[in-house]
C-alpha atoms as a PDB file:
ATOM      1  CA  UNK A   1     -16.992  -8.882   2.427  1.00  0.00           C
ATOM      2  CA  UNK A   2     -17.617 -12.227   0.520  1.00  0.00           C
ATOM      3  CA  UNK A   3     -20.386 -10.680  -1.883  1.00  0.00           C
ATOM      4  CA  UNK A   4     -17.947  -8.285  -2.803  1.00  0.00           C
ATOM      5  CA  UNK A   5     -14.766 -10.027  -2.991  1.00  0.00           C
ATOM      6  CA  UNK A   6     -16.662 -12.746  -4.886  1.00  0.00           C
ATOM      7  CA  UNK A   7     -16.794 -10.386  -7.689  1.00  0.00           C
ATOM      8  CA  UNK A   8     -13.458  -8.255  -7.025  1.00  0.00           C
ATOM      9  CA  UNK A   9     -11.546 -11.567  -7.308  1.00  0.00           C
ATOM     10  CA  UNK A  10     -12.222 -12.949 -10.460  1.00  0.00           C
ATOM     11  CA  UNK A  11      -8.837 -11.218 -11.646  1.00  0.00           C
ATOM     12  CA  UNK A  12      -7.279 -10.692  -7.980  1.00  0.00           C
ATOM     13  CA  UNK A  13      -4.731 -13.542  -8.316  1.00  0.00           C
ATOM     14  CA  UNK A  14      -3.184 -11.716 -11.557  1.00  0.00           C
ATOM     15  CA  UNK A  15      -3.237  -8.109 -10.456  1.00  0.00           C
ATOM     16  CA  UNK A  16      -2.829  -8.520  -6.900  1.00  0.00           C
ATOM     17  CA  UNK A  17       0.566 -10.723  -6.795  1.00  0.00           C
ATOM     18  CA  UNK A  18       2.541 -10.628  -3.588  1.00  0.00           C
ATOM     19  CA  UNK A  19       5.580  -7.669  -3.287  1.00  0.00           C
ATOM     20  CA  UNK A  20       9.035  -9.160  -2.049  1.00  0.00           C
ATOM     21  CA  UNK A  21       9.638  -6.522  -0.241  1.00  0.00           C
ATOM     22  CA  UNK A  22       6.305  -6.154   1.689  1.00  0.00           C
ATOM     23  CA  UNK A  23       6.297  -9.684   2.125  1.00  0.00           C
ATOM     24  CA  UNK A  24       9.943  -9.634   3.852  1.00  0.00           C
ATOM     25  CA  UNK A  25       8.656  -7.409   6.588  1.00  0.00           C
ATOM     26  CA  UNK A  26       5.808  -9.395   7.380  1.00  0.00           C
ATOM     27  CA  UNK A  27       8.024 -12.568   7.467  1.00  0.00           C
ATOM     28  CA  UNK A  28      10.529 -10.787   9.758  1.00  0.00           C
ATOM     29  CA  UNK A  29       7.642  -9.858  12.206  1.00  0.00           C
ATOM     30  CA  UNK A  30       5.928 -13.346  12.313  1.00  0.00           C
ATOM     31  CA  UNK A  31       9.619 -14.109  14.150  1.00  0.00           C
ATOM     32  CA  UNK A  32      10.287 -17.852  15.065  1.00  0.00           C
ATOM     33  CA  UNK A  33       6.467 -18.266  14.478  1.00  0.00           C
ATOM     34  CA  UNK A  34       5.938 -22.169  13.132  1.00  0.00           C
ATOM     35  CA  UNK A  35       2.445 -22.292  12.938  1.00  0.00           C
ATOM     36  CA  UNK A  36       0.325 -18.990  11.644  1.00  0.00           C
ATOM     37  CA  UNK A  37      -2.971 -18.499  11.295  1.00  0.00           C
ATOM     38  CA  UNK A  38      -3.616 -16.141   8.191  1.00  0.00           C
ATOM     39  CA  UNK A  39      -7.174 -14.239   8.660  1.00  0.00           C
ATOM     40  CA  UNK A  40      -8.687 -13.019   5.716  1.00  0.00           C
ATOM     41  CA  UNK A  41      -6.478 -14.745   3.587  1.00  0.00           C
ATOM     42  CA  UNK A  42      -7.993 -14.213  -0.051  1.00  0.00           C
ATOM     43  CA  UNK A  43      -5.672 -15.788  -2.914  1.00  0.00           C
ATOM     44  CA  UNK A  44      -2.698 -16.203  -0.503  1.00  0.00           C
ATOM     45  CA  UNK A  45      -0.798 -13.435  -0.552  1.00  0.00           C
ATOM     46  CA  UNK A  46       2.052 -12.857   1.680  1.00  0.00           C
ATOM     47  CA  UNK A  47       1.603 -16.536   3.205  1.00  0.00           C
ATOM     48  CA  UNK A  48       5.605 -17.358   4.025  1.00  0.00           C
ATOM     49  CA  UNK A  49       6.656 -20.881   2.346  1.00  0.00           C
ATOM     50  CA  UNK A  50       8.603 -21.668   5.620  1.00  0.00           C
ATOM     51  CA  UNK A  51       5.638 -22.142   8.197  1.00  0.00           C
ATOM     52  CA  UNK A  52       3.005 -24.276   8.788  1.00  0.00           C
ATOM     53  CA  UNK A  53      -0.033 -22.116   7.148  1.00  0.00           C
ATOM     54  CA  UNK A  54      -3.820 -22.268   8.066  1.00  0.00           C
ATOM     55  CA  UNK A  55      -5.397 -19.818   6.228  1.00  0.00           C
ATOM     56  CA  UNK A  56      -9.381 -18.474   6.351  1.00  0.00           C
ATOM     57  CA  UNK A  57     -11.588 -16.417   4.122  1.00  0.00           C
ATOM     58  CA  UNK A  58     -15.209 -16.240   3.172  1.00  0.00           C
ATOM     59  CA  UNK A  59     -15.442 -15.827  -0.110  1.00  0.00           C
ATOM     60  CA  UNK A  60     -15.102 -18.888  -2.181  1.00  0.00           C
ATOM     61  CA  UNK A  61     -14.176 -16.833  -5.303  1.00  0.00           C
ATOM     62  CA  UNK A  62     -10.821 -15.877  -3.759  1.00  0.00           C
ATOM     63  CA  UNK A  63      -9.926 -19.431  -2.093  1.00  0.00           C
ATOM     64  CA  UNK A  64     -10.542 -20.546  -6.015  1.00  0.00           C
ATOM     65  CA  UNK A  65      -8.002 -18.988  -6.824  1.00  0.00           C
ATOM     66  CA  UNK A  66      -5.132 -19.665  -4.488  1.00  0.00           C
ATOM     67  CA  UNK A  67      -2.656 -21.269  -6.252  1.00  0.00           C
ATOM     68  CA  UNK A  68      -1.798 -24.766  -4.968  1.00  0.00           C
ATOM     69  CA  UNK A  69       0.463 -25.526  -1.500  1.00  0.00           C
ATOM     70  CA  UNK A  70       0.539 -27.237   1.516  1.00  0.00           C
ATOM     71  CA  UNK A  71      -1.480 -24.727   3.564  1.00  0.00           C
ATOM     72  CA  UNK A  72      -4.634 -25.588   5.101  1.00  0.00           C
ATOM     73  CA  UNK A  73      -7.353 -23.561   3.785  1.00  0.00           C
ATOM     74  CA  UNK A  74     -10.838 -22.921   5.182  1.00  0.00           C
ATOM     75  CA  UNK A  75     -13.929 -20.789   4.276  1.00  0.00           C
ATOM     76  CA  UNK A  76     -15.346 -18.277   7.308  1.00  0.00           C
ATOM     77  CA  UNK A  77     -15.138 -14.971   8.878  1.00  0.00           C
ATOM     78  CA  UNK A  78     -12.613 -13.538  11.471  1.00  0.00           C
ATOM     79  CA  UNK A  79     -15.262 -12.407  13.987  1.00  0.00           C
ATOM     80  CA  UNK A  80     -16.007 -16.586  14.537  1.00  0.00           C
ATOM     81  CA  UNK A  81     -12.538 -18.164  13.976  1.00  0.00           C
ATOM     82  CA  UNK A  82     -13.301 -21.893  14.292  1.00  0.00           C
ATOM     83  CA  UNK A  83     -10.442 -23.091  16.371  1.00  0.00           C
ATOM     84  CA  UNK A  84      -9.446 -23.375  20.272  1.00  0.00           C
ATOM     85  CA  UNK A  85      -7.771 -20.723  22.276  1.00  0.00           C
ATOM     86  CA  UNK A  86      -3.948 -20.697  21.396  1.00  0.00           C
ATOM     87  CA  UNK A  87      -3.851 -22.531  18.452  1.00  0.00           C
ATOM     88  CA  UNK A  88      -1.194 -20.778  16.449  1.00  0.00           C
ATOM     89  CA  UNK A  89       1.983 -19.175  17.095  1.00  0.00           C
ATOM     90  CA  UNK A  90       1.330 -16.148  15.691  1.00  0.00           C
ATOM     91  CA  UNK A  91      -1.630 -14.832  13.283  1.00  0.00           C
ATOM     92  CA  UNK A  92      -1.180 -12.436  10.480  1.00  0.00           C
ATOM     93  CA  UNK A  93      -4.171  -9.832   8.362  1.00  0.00           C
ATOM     94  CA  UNK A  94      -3.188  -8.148   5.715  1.00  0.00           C
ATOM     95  CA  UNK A  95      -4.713  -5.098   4.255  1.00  0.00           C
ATOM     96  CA  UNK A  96      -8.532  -6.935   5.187  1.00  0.00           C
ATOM     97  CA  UNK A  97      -9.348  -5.300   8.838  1.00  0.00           C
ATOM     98  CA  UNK A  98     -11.315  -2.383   7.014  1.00  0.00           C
ATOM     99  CA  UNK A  99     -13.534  -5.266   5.399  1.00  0.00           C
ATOM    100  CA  UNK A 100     -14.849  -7.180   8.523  1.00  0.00           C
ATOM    101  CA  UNK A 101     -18.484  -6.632   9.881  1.00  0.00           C
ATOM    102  CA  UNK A 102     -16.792  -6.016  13.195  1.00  0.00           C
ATOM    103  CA  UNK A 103     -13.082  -5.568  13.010  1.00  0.00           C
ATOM    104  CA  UNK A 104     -13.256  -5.057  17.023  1.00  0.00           C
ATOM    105  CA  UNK A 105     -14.579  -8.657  17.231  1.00  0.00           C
ATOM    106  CA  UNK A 106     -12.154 -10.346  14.834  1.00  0.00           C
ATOM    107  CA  UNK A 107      -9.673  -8.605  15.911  1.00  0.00           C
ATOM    108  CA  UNK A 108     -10.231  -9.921  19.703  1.00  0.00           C
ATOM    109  CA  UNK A 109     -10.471 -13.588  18.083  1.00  0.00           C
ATOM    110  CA  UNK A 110      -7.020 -13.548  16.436  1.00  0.00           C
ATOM    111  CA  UNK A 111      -5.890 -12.533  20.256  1.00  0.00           C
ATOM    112  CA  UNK A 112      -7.808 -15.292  21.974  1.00  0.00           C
ATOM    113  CA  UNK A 113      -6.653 -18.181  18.846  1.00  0.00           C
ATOM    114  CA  UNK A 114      -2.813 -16.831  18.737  1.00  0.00           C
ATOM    115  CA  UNK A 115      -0.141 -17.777  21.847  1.00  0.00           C
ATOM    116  CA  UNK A 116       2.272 -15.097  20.128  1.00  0.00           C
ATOM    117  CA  UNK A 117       2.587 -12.032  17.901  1.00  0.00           C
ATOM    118  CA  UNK A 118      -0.197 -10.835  15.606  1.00  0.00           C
ATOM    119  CA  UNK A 119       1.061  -9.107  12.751  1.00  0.00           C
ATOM    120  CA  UNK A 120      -1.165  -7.147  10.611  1.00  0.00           C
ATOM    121  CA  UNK A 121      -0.803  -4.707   7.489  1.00  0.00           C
ATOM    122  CA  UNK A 122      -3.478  -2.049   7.013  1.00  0.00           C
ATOM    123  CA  UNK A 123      -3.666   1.754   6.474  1.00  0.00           C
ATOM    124  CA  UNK A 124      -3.944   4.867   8.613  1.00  0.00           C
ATOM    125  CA  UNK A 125      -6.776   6.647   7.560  1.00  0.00           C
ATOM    126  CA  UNK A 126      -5.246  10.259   9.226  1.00  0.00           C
ATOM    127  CA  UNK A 127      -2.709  10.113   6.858  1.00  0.00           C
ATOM    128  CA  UNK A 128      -2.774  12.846   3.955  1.00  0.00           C
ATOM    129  CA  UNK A 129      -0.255  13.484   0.850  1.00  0.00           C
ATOM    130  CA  UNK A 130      -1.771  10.247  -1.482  1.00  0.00           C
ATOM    131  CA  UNK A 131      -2.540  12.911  -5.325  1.00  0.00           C
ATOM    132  CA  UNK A 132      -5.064  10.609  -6.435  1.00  0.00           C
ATOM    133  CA  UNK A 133      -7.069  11.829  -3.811  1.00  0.00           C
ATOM    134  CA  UNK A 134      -6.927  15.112  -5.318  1.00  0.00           C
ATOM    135  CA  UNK A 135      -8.512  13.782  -8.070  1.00  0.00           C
ATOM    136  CA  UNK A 136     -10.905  11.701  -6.144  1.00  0.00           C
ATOM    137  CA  UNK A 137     -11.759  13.577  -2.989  1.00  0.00           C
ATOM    138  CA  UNK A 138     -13.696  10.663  -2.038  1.00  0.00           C
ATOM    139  CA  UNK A 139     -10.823   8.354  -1.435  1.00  0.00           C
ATOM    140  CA  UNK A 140     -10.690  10.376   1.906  1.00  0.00           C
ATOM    141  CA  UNK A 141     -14.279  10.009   2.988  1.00  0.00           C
ATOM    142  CA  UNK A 142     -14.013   6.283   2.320  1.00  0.00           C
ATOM    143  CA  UNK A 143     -10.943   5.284   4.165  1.00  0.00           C
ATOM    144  CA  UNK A 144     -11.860   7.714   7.144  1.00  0.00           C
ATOM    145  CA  UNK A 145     -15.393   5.535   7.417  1.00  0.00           C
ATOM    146  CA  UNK A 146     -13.816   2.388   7.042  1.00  0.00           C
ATOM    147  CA  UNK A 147     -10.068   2.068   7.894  1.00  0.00           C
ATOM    148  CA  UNK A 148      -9.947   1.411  11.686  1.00  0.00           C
ATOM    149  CA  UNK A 149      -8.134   4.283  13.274  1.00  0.00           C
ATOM    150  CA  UNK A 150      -4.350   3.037  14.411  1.00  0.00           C
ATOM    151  CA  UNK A 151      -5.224   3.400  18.396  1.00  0.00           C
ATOM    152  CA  UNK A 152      -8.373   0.699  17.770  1.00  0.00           C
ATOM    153  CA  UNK A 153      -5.487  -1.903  17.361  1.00  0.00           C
ATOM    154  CA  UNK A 154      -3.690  -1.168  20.748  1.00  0.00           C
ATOM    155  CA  UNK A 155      -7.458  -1.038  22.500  1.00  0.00           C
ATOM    156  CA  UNK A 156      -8.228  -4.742  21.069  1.00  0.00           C
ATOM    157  CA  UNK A 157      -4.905  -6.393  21.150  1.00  0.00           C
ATOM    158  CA  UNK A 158      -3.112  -4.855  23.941  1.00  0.00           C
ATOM    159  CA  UNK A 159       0.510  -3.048  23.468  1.00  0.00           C
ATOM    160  CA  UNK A 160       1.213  -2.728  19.816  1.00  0.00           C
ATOM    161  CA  UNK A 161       4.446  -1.916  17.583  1.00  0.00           C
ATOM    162  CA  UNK A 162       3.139   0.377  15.171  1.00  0.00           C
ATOM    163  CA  UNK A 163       5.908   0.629  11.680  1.00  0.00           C
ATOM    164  CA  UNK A 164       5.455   2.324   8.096  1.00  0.00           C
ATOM    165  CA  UNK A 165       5.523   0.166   5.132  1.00  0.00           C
ATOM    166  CA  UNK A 166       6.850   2.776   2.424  1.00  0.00           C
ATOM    167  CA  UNK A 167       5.335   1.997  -1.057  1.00  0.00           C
ATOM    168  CA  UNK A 168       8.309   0.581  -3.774  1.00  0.00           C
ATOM    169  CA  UNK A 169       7.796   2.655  -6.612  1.00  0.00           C
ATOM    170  CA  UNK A 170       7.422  -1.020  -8.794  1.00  0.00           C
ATOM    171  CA  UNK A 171       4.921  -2.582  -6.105  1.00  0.00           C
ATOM    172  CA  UNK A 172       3.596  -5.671  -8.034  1.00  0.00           C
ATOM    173  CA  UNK A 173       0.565  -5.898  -5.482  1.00  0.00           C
ATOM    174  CA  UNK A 174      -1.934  -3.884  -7.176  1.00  0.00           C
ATOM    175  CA  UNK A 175      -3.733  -2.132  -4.197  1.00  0.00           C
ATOM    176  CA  UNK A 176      -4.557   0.988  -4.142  1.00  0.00           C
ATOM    177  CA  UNK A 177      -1.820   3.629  -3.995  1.00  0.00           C
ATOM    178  CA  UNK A 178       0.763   0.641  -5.405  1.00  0.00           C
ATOM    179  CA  UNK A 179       0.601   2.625  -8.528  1.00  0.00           C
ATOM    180  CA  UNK A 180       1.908   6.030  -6.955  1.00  0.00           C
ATOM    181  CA  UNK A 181       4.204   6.524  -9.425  1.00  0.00           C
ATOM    182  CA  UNK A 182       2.494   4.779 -12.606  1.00  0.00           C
ATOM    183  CA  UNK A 183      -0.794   6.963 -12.920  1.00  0.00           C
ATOM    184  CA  UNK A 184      -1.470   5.858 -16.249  1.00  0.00           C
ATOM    185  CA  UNK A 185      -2.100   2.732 -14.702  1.00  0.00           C
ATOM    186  CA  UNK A 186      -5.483   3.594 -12.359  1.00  0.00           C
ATOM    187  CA  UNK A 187      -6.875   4.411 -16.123  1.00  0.00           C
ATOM    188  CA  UNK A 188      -7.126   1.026 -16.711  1.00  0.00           C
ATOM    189  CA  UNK A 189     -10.493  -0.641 -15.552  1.00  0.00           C
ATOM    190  CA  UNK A 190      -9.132  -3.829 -14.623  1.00  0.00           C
ATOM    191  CA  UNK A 191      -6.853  -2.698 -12.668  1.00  0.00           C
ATOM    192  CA  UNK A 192      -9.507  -0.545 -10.943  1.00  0.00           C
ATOM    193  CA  UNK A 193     -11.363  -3.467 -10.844  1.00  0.00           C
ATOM    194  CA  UNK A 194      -9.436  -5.314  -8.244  1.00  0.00           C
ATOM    195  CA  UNK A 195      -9.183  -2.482  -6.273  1.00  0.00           C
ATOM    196  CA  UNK A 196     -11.906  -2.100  -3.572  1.00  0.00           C
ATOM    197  CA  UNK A 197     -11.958   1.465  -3.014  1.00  0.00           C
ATOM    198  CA  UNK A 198     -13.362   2.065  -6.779  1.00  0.00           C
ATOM    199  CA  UNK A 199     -16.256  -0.538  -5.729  1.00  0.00           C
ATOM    200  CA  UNK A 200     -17.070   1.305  -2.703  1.00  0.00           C
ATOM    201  CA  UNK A 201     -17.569   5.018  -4.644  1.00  0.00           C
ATOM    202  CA  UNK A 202     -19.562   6.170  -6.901  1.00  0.00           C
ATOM    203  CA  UNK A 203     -18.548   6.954 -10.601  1.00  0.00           C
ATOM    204  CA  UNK A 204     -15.562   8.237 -11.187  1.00  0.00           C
ATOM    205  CA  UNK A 205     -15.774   9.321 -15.092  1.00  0.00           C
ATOM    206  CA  UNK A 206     -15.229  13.038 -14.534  1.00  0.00           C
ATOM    207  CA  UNK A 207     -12.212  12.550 -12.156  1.00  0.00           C
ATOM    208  CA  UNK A 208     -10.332  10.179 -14.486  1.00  0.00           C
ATOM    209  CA  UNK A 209     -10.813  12.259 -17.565  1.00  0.00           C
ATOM    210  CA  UNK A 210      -9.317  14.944 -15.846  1.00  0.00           C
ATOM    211  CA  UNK A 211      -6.506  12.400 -14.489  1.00  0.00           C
ATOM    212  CA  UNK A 212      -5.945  11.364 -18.669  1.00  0.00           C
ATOM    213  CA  UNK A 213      -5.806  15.169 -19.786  1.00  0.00           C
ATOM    214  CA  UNK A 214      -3.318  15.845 -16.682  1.00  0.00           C
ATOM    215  CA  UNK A 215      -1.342  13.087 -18.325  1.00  0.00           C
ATOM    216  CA  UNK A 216      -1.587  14.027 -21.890  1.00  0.00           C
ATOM    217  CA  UNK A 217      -0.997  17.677 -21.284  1.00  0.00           C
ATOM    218  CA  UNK A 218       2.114  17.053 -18.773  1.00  0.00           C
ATOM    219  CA  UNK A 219       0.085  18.708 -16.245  1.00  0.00           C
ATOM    220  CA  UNK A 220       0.516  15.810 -13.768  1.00  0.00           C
ATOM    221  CA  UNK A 221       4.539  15.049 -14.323  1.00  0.00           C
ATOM    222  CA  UNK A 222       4.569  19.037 -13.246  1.00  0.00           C
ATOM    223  CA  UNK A 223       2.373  18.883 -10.381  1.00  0.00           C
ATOM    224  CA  UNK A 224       4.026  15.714  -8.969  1.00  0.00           C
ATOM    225  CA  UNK A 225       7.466  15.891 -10.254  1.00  0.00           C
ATOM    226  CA  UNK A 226       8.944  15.656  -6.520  1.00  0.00           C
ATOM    227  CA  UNK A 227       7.689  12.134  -6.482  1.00  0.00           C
ATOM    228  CA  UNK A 228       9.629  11.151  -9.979  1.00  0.00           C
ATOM    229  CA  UNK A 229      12.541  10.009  -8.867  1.00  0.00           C
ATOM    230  CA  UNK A 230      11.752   8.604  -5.681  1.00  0.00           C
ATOM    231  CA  UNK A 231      11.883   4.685  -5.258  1.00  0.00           C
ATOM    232  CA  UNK A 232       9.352   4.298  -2.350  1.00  0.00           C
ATOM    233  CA  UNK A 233       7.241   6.589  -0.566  1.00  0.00           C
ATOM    234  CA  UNK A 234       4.917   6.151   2.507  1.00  0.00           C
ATOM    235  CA  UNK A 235       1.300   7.109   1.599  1.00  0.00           C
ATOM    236  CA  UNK A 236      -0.146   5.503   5.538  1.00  0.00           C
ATOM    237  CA  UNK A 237       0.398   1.562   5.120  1.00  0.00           C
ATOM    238  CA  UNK A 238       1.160   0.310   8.869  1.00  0.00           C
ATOM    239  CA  UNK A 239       2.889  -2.705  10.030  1.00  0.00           C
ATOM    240  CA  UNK A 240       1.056  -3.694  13.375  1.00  0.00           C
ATOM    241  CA  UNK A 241       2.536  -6.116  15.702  1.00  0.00           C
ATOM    242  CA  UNK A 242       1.805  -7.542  18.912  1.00  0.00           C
ATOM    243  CA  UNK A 243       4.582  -6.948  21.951  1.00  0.00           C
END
């Protein structure tokens, strides 16, 4: 993960800025949580301004970038999280499970370093319905070989809450389907560029030329036109979080 990430985030602090409303359900499942261990932290994102944050990543490219604060920042990987058994109130991952070398493993060390809840944002591969994907069949392929499949959480961290996190139609965090309703947008190679999935396939050329004629011809706003006046829609982002 820190190869690539150490080239992803050379823009990932612009085009990948926390949403309030993402953020607010994360905060309201960390609970009374003090201290919180954030694993596979990046830039920052979603780190709440009221606790007492340690946060851990191993690329250095992303910790660069973290704007400044009081949190206590270290460099390393989630399957070897440097601290003692219950060290934190809580721990939190968001949308980073799918890049571990083990997920299993770091998954099991945020249970053995947290006394409390574990709240973690990621995406259920199963899901279907996302139209970029019918553009770029490969999407599919990709997150089905690298999302971790929503039971693995309840099989490494014991009895789970499992919650959708619908998609705001304005998401200002730049991942991939945050753009649902702005397809213009995944046109635009730096936006592309701090999106992992287009690092992970192969060229995509052909499939966004048809996406720009779709655009240009109205071909899209036809095919889609039930999503155009919706202001959030749930494309498989899952809140999980620790009983």
């Amino acid at each position: 993960m820190s190869n690539l990430y150490d080239t992803i985030g050379i823009n990932y602090s612009e085009l990948r800025k926390p949403d309030t409303r993402i953020g607010e359900l994360i905060g309201t499942a960390l609970g009374t949580a003090r201290t919180v261990l954030n694993v596979g932290a990046g830039t920052g994102s979603y780190e709440p301004s009221d606790r007492q944050i340690t946060a851990i990543d191993p690329s250095a490219e992303m910790i660069g970038q973290r704007a400044p604060s009081a949190t206590r920042v270290m460099q390393g990987r989630a399957e070897a999280l440097p601290f003692d058994d219950d060290s934190f109130d809580a721990s939190m991952a968001v949308l980073t499970v799918h890049h571990w070398s083990d997920p299993a493993k770091g998954l099991a060390e945020m249970r053995r370093v947290t006394r409390d809840q574990i709240v973690i944002l990621t995406y259920d591969p199963s899901v279907r319905g996302f139209w970029l994907a019918d553009y770029i069949p490969e999407l599919i392929a990709l997150d089905e070989a690298q999302m971790p499949k929503i039971g693995d959480y309840e099989a490494s961290l014991g009895s789970v809450d499992i919650s959708p996190v619908p998609i705001p139609h304005d998401c200002t965090d730049g991942f991939l389907c945050a753009y649902w309703r702005r397809p213009a947008a995944y046109l635009d190679p730096r936006i592309r560029g701090a999106i992992s999935s287009f690092w992970a396939i192969d060229d995509v050329s052909e499939a966004l030329s048809r996406l720009r004629a779709d655009l240009e011809s109205g071909a899209w706003a036809e095919r889609y036109s039930d999503l155009q006046n919706l202001d959030a829609c749930d494309f498989g982002y899952r809140l999980v979080v620790t009983n």
